[in-house]
Protein backbone atom coordinates (compact mmCIF):
# COMPACT_ATOMS: atom_id res chain seq x y z
CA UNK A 1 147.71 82.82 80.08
CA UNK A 2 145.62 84.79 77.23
CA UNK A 3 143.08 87.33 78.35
CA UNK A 4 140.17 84.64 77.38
CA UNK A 5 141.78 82.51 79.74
CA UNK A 6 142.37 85.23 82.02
CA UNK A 7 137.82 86.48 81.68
CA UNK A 8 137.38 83.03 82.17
CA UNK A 9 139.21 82.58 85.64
CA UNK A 10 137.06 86.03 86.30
CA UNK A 11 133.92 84.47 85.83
CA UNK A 12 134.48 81.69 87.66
CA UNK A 13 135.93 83.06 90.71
CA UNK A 14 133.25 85.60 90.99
CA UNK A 15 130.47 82.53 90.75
CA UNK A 16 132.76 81.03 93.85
CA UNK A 17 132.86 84.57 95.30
CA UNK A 18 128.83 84.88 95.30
CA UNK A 19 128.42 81.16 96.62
CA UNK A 20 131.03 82.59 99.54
CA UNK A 21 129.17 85.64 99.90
CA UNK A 22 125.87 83.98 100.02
CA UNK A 23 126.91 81.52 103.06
CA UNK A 24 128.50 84.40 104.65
CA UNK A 25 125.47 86.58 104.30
CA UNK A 26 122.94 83.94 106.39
CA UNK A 27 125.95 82.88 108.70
CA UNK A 28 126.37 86.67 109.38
CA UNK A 29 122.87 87.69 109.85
CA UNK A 30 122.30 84.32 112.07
CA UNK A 31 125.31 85.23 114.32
CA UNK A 32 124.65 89.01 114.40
CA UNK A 33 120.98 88.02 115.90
CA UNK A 34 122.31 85.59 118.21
CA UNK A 35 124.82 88.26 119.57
CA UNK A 36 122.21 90.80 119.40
CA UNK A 37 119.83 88.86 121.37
CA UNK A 38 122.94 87.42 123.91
CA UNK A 39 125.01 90.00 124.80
CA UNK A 40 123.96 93.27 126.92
CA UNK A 41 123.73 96.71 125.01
CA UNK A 42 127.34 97.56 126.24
CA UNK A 43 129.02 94.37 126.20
CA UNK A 44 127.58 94.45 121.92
CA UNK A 45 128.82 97.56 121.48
CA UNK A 46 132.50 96.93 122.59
CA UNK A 47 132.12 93.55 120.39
CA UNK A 48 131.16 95.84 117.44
CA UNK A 49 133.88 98.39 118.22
CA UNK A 50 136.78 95.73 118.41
CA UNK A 51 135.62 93.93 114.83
CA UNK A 52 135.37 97.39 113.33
CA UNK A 53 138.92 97.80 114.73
CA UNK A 54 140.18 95.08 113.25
CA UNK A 55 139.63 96.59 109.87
CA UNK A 56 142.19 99.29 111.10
CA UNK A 57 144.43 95.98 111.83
CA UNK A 58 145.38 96.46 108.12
CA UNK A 59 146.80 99.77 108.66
CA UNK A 60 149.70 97.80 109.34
CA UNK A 61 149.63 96.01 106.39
CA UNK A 62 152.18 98.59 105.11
CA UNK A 63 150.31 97.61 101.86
CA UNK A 64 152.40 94.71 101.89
CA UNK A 65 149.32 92.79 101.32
CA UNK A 66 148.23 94.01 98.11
CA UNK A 67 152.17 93.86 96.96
CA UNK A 68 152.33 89.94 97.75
CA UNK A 69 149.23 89.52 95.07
CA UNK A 70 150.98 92.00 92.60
CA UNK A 71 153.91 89.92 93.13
CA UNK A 72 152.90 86.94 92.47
CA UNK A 73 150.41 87.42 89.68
CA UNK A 74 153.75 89.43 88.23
CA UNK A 75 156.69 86.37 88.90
CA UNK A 76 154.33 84.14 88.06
CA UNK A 77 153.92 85.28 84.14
CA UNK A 78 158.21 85.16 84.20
CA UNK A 79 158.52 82.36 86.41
CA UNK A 80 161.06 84.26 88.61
CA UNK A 81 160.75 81.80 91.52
CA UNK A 82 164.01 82.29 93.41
CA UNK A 83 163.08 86.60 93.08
CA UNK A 84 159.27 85.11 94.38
CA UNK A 85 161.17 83.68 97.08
CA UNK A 86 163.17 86.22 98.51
CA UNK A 87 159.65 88.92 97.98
CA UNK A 88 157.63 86.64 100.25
CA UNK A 89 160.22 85.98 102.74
CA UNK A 90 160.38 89.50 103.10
CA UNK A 91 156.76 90.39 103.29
CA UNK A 92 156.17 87.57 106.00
CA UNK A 93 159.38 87.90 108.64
CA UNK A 94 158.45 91.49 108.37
CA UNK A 95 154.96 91.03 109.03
CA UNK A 96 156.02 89.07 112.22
CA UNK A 97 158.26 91.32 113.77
CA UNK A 98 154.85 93.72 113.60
CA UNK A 99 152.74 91.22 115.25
CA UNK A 100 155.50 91.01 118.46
CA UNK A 101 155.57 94.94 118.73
CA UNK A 102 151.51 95.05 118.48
CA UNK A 103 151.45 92.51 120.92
CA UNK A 104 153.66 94.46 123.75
CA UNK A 105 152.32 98.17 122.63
CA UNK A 106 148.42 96.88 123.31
CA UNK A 107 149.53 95.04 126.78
CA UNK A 108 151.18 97.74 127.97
CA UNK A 109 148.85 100.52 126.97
CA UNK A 110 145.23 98.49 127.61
CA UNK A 111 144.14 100.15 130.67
CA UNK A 112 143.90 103.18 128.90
CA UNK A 113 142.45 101.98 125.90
CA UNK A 114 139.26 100.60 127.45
CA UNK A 115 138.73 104.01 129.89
CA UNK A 116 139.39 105.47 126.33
CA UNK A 117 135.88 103.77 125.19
CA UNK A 118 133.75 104.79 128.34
CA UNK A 119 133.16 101.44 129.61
CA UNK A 120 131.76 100.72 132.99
CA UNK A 121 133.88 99.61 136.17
CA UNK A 122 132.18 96.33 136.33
CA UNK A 123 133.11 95.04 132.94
CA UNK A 124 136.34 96.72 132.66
CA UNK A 125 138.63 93.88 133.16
CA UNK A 126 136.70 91.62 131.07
CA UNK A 127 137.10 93.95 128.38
CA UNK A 128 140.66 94.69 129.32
CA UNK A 129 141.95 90.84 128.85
CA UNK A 130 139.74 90.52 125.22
CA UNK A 131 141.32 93.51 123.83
CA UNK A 132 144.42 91.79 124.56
CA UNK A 133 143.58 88.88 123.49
CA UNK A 134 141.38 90.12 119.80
CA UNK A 135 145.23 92.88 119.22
CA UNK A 136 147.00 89.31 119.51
CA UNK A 137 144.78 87.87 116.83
CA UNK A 138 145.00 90.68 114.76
CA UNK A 139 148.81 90.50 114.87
CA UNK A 140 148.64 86.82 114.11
CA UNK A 141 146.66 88.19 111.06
CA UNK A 142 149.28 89.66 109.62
CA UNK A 143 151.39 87.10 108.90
CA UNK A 144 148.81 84.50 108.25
CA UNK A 145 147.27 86.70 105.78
CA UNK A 146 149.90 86.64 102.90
CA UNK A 147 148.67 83.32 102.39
CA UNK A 148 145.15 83.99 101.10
CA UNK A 149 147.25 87.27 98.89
CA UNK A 150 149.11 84.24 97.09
CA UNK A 151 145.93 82.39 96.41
CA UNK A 152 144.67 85.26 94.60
CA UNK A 153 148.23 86.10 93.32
CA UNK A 154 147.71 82.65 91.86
CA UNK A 155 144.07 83.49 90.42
CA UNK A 156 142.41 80.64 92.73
CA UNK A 157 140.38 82.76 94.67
CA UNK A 158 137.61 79.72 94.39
CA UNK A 159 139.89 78.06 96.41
CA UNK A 160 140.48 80.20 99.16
CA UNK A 161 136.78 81.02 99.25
CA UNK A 162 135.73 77.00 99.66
CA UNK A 163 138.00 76.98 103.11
CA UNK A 164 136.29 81.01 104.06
CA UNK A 165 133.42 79.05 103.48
CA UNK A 166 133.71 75.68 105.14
CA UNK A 167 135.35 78.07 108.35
CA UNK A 168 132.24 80.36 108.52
CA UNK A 169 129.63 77.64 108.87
CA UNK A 170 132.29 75.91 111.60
CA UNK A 171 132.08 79.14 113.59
CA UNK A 172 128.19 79.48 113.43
CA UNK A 173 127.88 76.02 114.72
CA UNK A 174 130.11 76.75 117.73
CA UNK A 175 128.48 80.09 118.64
CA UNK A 176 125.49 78.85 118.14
CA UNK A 177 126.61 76.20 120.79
CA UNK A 178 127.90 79.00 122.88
CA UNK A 179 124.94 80.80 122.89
CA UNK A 180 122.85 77.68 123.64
CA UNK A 181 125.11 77.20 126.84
CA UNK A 182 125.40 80.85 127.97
CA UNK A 183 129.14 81.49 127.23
CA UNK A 184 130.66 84.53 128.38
CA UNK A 185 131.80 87.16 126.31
CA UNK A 186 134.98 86.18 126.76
CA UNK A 187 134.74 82.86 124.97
CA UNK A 188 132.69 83.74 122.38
CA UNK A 189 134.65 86.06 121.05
CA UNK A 190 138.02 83.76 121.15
CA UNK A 191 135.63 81.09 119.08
CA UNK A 192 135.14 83.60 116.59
CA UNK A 193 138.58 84.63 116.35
CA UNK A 194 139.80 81.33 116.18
CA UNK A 195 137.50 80.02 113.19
CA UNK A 196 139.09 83.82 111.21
CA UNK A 197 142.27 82.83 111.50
CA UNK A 198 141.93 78.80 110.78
CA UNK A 199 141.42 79.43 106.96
CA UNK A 200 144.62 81.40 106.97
CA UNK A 201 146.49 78.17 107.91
CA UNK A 202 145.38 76.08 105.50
CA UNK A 203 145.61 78.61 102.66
CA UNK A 204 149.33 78.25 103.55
CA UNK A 205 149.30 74.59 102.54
CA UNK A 206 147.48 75.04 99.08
CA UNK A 207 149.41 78.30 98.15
CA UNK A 208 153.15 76.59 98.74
CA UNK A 209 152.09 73.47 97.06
CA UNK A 210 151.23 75.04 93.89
CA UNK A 211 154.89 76.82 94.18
CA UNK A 212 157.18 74.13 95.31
CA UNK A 213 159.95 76.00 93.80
CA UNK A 214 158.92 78.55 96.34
CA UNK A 215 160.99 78.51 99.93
CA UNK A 216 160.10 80.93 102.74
CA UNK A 217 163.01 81.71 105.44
CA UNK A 218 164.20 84.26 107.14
CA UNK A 219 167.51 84.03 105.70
CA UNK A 220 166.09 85.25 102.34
CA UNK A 221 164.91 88.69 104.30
CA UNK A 222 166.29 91.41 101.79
CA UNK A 223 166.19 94.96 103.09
CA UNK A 224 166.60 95.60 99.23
CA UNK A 225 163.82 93.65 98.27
CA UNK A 226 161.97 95.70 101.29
CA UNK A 227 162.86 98.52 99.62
CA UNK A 228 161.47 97.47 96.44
CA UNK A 229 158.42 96.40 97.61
CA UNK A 230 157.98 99.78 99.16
CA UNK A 231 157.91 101.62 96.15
CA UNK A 232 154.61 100.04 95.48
CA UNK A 233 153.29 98.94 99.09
CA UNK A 234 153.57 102.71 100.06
CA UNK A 235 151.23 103.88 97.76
CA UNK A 236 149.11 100.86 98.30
CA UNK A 237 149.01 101.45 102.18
CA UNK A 238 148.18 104.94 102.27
CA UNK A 239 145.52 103.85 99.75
CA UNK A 240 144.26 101.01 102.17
CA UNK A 241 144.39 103.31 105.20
CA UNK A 242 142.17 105.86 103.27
CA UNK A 243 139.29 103.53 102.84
CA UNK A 244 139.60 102.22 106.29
CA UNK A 245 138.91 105.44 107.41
CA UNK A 246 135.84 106.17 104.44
CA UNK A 247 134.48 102.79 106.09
CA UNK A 248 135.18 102.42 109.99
CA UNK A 249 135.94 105.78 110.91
CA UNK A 250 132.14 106.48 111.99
CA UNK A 251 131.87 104.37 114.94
CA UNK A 252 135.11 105.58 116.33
CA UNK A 253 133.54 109.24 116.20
CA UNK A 254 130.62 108.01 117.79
CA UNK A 255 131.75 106.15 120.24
CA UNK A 256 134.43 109.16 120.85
CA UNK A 257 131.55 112.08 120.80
CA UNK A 258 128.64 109.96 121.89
CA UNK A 259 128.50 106.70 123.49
CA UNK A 260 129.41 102.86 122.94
CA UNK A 261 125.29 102.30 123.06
CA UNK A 262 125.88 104.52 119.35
CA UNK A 263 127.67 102.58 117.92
CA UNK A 264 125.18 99.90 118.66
CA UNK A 265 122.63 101.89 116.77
CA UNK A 266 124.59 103.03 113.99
CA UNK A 267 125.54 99.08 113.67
CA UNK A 268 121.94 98.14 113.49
CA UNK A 269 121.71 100.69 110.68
CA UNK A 270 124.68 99.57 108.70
CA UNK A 271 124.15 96.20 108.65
CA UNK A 272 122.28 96.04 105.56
CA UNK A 273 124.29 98.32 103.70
CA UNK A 274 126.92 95.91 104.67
CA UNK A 275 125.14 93.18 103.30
CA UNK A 276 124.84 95.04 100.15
CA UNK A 277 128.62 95.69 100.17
CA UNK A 278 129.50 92.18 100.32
CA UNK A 279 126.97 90.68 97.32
CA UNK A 280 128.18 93.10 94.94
CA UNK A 281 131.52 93.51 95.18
CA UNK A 282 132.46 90.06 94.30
CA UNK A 283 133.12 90.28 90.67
CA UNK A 284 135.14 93.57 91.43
CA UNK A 285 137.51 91.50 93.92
CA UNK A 286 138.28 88.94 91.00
CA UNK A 287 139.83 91.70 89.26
CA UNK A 288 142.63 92.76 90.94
CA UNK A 289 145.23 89.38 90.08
CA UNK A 290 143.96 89.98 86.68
CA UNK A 291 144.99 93.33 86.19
CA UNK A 292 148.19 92.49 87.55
CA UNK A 293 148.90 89.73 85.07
CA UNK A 294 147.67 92.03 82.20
CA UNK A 295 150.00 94.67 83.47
CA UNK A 296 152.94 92.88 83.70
CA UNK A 297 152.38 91.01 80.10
CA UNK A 298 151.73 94.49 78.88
CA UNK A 299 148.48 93.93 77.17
CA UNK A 300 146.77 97.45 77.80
CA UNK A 301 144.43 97.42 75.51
CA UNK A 302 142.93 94.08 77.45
CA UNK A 303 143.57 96.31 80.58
CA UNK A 304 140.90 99.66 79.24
CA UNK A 305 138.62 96.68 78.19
CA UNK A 306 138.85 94.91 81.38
CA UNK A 307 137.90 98.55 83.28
CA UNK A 308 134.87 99.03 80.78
CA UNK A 309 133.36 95.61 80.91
CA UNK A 310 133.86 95.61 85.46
CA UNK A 311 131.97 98.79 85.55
CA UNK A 312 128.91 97.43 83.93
CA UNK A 313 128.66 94.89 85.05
CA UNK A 314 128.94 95.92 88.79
CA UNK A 315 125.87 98.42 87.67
CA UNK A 316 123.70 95.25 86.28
CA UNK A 317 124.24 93.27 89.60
CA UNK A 318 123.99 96.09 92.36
CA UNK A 319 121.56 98.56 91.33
CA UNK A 320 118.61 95.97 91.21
CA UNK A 321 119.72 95.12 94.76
CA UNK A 322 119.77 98.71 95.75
CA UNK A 323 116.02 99.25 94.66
CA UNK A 324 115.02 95.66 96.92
CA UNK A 325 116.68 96.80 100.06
CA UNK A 326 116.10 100.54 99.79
CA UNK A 327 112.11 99.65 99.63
CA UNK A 328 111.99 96.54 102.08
CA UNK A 329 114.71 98.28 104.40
CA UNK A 330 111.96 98.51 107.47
CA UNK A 331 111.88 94.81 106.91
CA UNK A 332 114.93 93.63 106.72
CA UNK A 333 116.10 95.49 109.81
CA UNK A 334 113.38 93.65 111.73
CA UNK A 335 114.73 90.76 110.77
CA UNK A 336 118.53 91.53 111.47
CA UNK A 337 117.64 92.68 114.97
CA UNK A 338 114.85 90.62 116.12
CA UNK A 339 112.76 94.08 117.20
CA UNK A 340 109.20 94.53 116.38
CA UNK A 341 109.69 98.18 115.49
CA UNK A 342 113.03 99.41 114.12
CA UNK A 343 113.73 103.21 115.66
CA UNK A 344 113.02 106.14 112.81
CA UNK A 345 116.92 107.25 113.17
CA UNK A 346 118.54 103.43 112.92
CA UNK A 347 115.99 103.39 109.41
CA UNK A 348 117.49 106.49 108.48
CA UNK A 349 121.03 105.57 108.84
CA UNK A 350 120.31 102.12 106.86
CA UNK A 351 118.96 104.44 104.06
CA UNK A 352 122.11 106.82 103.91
CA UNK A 353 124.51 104.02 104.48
CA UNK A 354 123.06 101.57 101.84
CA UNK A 355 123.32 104.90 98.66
CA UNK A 356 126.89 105.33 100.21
CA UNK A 357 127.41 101.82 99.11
CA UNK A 358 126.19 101.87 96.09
CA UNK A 359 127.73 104.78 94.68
CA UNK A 360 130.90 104.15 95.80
CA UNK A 361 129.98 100.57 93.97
CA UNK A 362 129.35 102.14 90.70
CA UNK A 363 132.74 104.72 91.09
CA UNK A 364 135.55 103.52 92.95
CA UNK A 365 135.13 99.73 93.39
CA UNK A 366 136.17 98.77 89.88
CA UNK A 367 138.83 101.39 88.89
CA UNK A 368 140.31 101.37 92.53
CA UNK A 369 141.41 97.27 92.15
CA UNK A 370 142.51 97.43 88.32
CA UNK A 371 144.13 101.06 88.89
CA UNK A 372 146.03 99.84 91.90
CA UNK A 373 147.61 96.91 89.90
CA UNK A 374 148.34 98.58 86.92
CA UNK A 375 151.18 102.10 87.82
CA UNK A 376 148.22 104.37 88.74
CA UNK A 377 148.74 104.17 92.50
CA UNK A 378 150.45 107.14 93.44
CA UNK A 379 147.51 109.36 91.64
CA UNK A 380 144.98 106.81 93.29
CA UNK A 381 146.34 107.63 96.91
CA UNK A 382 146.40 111.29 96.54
CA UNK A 383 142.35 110.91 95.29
CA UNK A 384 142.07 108.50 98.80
CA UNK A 385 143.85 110.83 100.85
CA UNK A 386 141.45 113.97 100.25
CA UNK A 387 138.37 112.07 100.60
CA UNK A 388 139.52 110.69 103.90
CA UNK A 389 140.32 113.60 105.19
CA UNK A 390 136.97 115.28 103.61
CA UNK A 391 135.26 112.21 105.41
CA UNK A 392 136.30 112.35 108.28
CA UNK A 393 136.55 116.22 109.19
CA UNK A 394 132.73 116.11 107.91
CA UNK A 395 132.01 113.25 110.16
CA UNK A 396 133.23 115.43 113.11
CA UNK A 397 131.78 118.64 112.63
CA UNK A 398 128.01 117.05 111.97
CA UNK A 399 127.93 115.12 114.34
CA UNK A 400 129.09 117.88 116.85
CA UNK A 401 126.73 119.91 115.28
CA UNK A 402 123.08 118.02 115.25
CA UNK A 403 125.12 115.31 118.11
CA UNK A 404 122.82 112.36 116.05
CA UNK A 405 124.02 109.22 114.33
CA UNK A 406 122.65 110.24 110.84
CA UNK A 407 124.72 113.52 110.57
CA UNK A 408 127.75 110.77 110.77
CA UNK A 409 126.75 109.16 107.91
CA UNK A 410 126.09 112.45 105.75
CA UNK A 411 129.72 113.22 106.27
CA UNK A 412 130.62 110.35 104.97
CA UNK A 413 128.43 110.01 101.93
CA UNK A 414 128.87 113.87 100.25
CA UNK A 415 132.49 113.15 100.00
CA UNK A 416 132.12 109.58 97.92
CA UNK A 417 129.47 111.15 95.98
CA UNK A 418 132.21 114.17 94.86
CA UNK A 419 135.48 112.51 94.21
CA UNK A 420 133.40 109.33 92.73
CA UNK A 421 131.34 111.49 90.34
CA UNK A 422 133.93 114.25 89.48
CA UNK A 423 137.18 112.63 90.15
CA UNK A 424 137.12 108.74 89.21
CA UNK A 425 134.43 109.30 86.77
CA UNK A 426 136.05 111.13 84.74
CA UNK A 427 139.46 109.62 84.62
CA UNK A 428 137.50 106.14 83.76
CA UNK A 429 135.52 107.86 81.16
CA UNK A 430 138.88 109.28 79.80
CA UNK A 431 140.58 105.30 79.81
CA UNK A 432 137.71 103.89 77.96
CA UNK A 433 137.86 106.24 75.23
CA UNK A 434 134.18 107.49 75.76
CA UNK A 435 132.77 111.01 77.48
CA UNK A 436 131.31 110.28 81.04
CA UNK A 437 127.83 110.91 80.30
CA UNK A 438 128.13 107.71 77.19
CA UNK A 439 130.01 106.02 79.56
CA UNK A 440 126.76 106.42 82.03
CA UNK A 441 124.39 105.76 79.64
CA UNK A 442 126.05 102.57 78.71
CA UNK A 443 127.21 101.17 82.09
CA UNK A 444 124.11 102.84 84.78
CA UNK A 445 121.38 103.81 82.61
CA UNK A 446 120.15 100.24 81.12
CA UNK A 447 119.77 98.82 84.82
CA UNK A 448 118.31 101.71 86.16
CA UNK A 449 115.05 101.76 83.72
CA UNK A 450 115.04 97.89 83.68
CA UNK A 451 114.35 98.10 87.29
CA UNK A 452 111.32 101.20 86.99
CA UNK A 453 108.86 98.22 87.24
CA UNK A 454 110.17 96.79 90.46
CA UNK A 455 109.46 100.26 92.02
CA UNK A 456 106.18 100.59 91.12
CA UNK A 457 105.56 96.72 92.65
CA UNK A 458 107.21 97.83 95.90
CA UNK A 459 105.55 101.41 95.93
CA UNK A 460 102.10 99.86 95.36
CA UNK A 461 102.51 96.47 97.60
CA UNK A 462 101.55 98.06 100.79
CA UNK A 463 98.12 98.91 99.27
CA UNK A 464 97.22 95.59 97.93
CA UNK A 465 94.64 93.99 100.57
CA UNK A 466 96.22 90.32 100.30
CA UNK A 467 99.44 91.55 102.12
CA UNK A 468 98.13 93.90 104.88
CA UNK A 469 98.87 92.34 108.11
CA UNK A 470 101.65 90.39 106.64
CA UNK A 471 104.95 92.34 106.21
CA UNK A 472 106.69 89.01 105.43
CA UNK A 473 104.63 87.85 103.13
CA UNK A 474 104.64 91.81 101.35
CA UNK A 475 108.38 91.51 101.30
CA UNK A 476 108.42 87.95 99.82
CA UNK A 477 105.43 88.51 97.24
CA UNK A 478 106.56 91.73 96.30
CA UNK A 479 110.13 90.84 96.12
CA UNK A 480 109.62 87.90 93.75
CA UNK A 481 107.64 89.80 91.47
CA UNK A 482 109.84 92.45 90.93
CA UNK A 483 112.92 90.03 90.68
CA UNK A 484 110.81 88.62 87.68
CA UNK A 485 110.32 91.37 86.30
CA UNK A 486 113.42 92.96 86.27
CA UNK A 487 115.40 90.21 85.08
CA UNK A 488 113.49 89.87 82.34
CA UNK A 489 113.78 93.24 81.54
CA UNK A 490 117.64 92.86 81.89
CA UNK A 491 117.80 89.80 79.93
CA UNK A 492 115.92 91.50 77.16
CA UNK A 493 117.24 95.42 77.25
CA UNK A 494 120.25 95.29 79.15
CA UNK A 495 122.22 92.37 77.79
CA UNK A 496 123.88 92.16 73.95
CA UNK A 497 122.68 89.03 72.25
CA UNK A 498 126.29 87.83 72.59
CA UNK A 499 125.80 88.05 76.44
CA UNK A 500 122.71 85.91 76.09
CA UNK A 501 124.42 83.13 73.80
CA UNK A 502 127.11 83.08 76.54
CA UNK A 503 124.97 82.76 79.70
CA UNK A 504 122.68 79.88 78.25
CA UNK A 505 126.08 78.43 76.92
CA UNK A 506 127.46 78.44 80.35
CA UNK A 507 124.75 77.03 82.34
CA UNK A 508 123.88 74.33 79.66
CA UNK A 509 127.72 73.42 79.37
CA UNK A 510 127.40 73.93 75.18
CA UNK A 511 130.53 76.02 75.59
CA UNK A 512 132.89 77.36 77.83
CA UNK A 513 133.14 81.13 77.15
CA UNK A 514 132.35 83.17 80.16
CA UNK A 515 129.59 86.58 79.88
CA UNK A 516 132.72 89.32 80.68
CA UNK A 517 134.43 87.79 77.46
CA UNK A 518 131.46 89.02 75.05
CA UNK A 519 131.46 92.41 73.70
C-alpha cells in the first residue's frame, strides 16, 4: 500500500468518522436530555460517575489495545499471519483472564465502593447490584474490544463506524422506549450497556473474515509473545492511563471532595466541550493505523509529512467550531439540559472545559497517535506522566482551596496549556523541519483570522432588533452567517489551490485524490 493509497484510506475514514460522530452527537444529546429529565439528581450523578469510570476500564488495557492495531497494521505489510496469530491469541486469553478477576474483585469489594461515593441508604442496593453489573460489562469490554483494534489495524475504520452507528440509533430507540414506560434505573442502564457492547460482536465477524489465515486459541497463548508485546503495550498503557486521568479524573475529585450532585454540575458543563472533542478529533483517529504501516515500511519522510499535514488540518476544522460554541455556549447548554436558565458556574465550567479541548486539539491530538505508532513512546509517556500528575495534584489543591467546580477545571487546563505549548510543540516543530512560531503561522494562524468575521456576527447578534426575544433564532441566524462567512474565507485564504482542485474533484467524482494528499 503506497502513501497515496494510504491519504486516501485517511480521507475516507475520517468522512465515515464525521458521519459517526454526527449520529452520535444528536443520539447523545437526545439521550443525555432524556436521562436528565428521567432520573433524580442523585440517581444522574451515579449514572455519570459509572460511564466516566468506564473510561478508567481501559486502565486495564495494559495498552494491549493500541498494540493489537500496531500489530496488525505491522503483520499485515509482511503478511506474517501465523506470528498475527499467536499476537492476538495472546492479547485476547489475556484480556479474559482480566475480565474474571474484575468480576470477583468488584463483587467482593461493592459495599464499600458505593459508601465510597456518598450515596443515600435508600438507593444503596440499587446502586450496589448496577455497579456489579456496569464492572461486568466493562470486563466483557476487554476482550470484545480487540476486535474493533483489528478493524483499524486493517484501516477499515468506515466499517467499524457503520455498526457504532447502526448500534447507537438501536440504543436511543430503546431508551427512548424506556423512558416512555418509566424504567428503572436499573434497566436502563443494562439497555445501554448492552447496545456498547453489541458492535463489539459483530466487529469480530468482519475483522476474522478479512484474515482467514488468522486462528485465535488459547493454545497459541505465548508468554514470549506477552513479553514482546509488552515492550510496546507498557509504554502505551502508562500513556493511556495518563490521559484517562487529564480527562476523567475531575469528577472523581469532585465527587471525593464535594458531592455526587457535582459531578452533576460539572457534567452539565462538560458536555459541550465533549461534543467538541468528538467532531474534531476524527481525522486525528484515522491516523494512528497509518502511522503504523508507514513505520513498519520505513517510509519516514511520508511519516514528518503525515504529522505536518494532521496538524493543520485539525486547526482548519476545530478552531471555527471553537469560536460557534464559545459564543452560543449559554445556548447550547439550554438545550443539552432542558433548563430555562443555565447556573453562572455550570457556564463557566463549559467555557474552561471547551479551550481545554481545543488546545489540547491543536498540541497533543495529532503527534500523540502518529508518535505512539512510530518508536517515540517511551519519551511520549514520560511527557503523559508529568502532566497527569501536574493535573491532578492541581485539581486537588484548587478545588480544596476555592471548594467550587471551576477551580477543577483550571487545574486541569494550565497543565495542557504547558506541556502542549512548550513540550509537544516544540518537538513537532523540530520533526517538520520548521521553528514553532512558522509552524504556527502555517498550521493556527490562517483559521484563526478567517474566522475574525464570525466574531464580530456573534458579538453584534444580540443587538440586532430582529433576534431579541428569540435566542434560537439568534443562534441559528447568527450561526449560519458566520458559517458562510468563514468558509469562504477558508476556501479562499486558508486552502492552496491544489486543496481546492482536490475538494471539487472529490465531491464531483472527476478524480479520486483525497485533500491530505495535496501539498
Amino acid at each position: 500500500m503506497t502513501y497515496a493509497d494510504i491519504q486516501r484510506r485517511i480521507w475516507s475514514n475520517a468522512l465515515s468518522n464525521y458521519f459517526r460522530t454526527f449520529v452520535g452527537i444528536i443520539v447523545g444529546l437526545l439521550t443525555f436530555r432524556l436521562l436528565y429529565q428521567h432520573l433524580n439528581k442523585e440517581a444522574f450523578g451515579f449514572w455519570s460517575l459509572l460511564w466516566s469510570v468506564f473510561g478508567y476500564g481501559i486502565l486495564l488495557d495494559f495498552g494491549f489495545g493500541f498494540a493489537a492495531q500496531k500489530r496488525v497494521a505491522e503483520l499485515s505489510v509482511s503478511k506474517d499471519w501465523p506470528q498475527l496469530s499467536r499476537v492476538l491469541s495472546t492479547i485476547l486469553f489475556f484480556y479474559l483472564a482480566v475480565a474474571a478477576v474484575l468480576a470477583v474483585v468488584v463483587t467482593l469489594g461493592s459495599h464499600h465502593l458505593v459508601r465510597l461515593f456518598d450515596v443515600s441508604p435508600v438507593h444503596h442496593d440499587e446502586f450496589r447490584v448496577a455497579l456489579i453489573v456496569f464492572f461486568a460489562a466493562i470486563g466483557l469490554a476487554f476482550p470484545l474490544g480487540i476486535f474493533p483494534e483489528i478493524l483499524r489495524g486493517q484501516q477499515r475504520i468506515s466499517l467499524a463506524n457503520n455498526i457504532t452507528t447502526i448500534a447507537m440509533l438501536l440504543r436511543l430507540g430503546v431508551i427512548t422506549w424506556a423512558v416512555w414506560h418509566d424504567w428503572g434505573f436499573m434497566s436502563v442502564m443494562i439497555t445501554a450497556l448492552f447496545f456498547t457492547l453489541a458492535p463489539d460482536f459483530v466487529s469480530a465477524f468482519f475483522a476474522l473474515q478479512k484474515m482467514p489465515q488468522v486462528r485465535l486459541s488459547p493454545r497459541l497463548f505465548s508468554r514470549g509473545i506477552m513479553r514482546e508485546t509488552m515492550a510496546f503495550s507498557i509504554f502505551a498503557y502508562i500513556t493511556t492511563a495518563t490521559n484517562i486521568v487529564l480527562g476523567k479524573t475531575d469528577q472523581l475529585v469532585l465527587g471525593a471532595t464535594l458531592s455526587v450532585g457535582a459531578i452533576a454540575i460539572y457534567q452539565a458543563g462538560a458536555k459541550v466541550a465533549e461534543i467538541f472533542a468528538q467532531f474534531t478529533k476524527q481525522l486525528q483517529d484515522t491516523l494512528s493505523p497509518a502511522a503504523a504501516h508507514l513505520h513498519a515500511s520505513g517510509d519516514h519522510d511520508s511519516l514528518r509529512d503525515l504529522l505536518h499535514r494532521g496538524t493543520r488540518w485539525s486547526a482548519l476544522i476545530s478552531t471555527p467550531l471553537y469560536v460557534f460554541c464559545a459564543f452560543e455556549m449559554q445556548t447550547m447548554l439550554k438545550l443539552l439540559t432542558g433548563e430555562a436558565e443555565i447556573p453562572h458556574e455550570t457556564w463557566l465550567v463549559a467555557q474552561v472545559l471547551l479551550f481545554w479541548f481545543y488546545t489540547s486539539t491543536l498540541t497533543h491530538s495529532v503527534s500523540k497517535r502518529i508518535y505512539m505508532m512510530s518508536g517515540h513512546e517511551r519519551r511520549l509517556m514520560w511527557l503523559g506522566v508529568g502532566e497527569a500528575v501536574a493535573n491532578l495534584a492541581l485539581s486537588i489543591a484548587l478545588v480544596l482551596a476555592f471548594r467550587s467546580v471551576v477551580a477543577v477545571t483550571i487545574g486541569s487546563l494550565i497543565p495542557t496549556l504547558y506541556f502542549g505549548w512548550c513540550k509537544l510543540w516544540p518537538w513537532m516543530a523540530r520533526d517538520i523541519g520548521k521553528p514553532p512560531l512558522a509552524l504556527l503561522r502555517e498550521t493556527v494562524l490562517a483559521p484563526a483570522l478567517c474566522c475574525v468575521p464570525a466574531i464580530g456576527i456573534f458579538a453584534a447578534a444580540p443587538h440586532v432588533a430582529a433576534f431579541e426575544g428569540h435566542p434560537w433564532l439568534q443562534t441559528l441566524g447568527a450561526g449560519a452567517i458566520a458559517a458562510f462567512m468563514t468558509a469562504f474565507a477558508l476556501w479562499h485564504a486558508a486552502l492552496t489551490n491544489e486543496e481546492r482542485q482536490a475538494i471539487r474533484a472529490r465531491f464531483f467524482k472527476k478524480a479520486n485524490r483525497p485533500v491530505l494528499a495535496t501539498a
